[in-house]
Protein backbone atom coordinates (compact mmCIF):
# COMPACT_ATOMS: atom_id res chain seq x y z
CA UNK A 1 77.57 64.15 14.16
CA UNK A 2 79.26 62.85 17.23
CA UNK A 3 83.06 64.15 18.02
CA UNK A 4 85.65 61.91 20.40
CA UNK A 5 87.80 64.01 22.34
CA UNK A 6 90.82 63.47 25.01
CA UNK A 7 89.05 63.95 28.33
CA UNK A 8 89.42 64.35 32.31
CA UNK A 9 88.57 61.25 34.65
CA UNK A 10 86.99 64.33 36.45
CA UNK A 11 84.92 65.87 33.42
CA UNK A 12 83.83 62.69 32.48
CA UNK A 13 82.42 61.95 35.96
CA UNK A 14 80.64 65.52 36.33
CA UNK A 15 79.19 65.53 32.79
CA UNK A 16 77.24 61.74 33.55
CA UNK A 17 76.33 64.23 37.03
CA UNK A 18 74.68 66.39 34.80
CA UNK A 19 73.18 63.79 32.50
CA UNK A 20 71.19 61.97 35.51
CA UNK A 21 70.50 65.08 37.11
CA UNK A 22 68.93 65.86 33.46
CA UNK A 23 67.24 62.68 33.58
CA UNK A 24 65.60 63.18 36.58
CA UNK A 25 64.03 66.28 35.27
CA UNK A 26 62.60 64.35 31.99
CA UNK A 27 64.95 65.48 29.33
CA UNK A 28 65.73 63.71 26.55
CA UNK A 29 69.00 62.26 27.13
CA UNK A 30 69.35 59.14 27.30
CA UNK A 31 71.54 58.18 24.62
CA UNK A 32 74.13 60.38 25.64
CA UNK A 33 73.90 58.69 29.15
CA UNK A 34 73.92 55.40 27.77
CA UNK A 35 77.19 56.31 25.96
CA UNK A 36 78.84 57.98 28.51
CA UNK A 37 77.82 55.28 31.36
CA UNK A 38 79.88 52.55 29.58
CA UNK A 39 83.31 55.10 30.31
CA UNK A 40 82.11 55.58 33.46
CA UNK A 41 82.21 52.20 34.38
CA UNK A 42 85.94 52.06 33.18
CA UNK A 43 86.59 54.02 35.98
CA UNK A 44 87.97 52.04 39.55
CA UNK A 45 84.65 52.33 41.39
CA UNK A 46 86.69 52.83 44.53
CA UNK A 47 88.11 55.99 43.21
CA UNK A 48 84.63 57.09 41.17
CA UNK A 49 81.62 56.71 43.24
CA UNK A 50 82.71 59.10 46.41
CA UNK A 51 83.55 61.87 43.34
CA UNK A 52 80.43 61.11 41.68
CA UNK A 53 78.32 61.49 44.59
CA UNK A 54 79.51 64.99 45.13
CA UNK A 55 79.11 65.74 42.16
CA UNK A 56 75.96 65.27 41.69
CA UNK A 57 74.92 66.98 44.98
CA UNK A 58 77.07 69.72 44.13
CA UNK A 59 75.40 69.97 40.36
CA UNK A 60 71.84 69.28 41.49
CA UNK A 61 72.13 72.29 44.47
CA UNK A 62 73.28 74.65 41.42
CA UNK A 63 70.46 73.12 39.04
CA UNK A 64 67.65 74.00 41.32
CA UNK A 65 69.05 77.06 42.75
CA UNK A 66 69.16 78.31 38.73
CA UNK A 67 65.73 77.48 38.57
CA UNK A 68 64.89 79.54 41.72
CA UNK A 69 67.35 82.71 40.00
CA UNK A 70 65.29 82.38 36.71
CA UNK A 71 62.81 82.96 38.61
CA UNK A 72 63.31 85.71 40.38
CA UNK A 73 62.02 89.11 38.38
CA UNK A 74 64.06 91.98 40.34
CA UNK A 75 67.65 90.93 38.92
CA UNK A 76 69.57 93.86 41.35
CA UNK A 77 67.27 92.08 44.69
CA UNK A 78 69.12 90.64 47.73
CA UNK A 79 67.61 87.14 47.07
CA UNK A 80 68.80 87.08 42.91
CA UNK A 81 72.48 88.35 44.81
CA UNK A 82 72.57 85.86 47.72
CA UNK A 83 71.53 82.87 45.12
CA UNK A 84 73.93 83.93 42.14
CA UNK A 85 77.05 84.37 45.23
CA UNK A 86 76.00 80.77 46.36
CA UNK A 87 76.35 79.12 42.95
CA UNK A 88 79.56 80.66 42.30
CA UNK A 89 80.58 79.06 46.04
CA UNK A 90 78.89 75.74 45.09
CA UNK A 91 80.92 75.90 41.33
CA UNK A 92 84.08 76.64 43.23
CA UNK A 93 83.45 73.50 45.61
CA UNK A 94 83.04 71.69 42.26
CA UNK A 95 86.06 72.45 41.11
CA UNK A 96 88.43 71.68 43.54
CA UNK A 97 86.28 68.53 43.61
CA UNK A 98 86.96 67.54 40.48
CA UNK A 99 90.90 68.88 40.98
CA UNK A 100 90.72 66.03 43.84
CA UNK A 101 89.54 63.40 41.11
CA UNK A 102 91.63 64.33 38.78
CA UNK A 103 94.79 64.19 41.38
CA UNK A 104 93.17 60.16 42.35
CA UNK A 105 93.10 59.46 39.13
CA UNK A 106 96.57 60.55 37.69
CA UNK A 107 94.56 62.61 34.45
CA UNK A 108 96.63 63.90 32.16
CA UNK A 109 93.74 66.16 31.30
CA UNK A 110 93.34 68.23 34.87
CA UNK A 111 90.43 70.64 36.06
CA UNK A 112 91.86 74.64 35.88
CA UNK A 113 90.29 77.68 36.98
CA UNK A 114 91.89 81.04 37.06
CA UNK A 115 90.34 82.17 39.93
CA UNK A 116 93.14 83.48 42.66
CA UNK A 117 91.14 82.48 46.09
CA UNK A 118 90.06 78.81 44.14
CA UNK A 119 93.13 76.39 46.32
């Protein structure tokens, strides 16, 4: 079953991130990419490829430092800390990120966190 929703210029943008980043690790998906390439390309390549290039550094730094944190067996250690504090600084970074996209791109749709320090 495949669902059409109302989306962000911004959410659109960082789930294709995801997708190649997923790609690049040999999972199955690329339908999905396929699909979701052809709104991409909608988007003013001016306006998309400096957000999509963050985003996928942004969501490729948190991919592989989740791998490292699954890794890691002591869950209370300094290293499983340090890497779970720098995820949640990279996933703020994304946000605003895709806040800035969303501003370029006049969405309707917008990126919102609840977090107080998140500007």
């Amino acid at each position: 079953m495949e669902i059409s929703i109302s989306t962000s210029a911004s959410d659109v943008l960082d789930r294709y991130s995801i997708l190649k980043i997923k790609h690049l690790h040999d999972l199955p998906v690329e339908q999905e990419l396929e699909k979701l390439e052809q709104v991409v390309r909608l988007l003013d390549e001016i306006g998309r490829e400096p957000y999509l290039q963050v985003l996928l550094v942004l969501n490729g730094l948190m991919w592989e430092l989740e791998d490292k944190k699954r890794k890691i067996q002591d869950r209370f250690s300094k290293e499983y800390s340090d890497i779970s504090e720098l995820i949640t600084q990279l996933n703020d970074t994304r946000a605003l990120t895709k806040r800035k996209c969303d501003d370029f791109f006049k969405s309707s749709i917008r990126e919102v966190k609840s977090h107080a320090d998140l500007q």
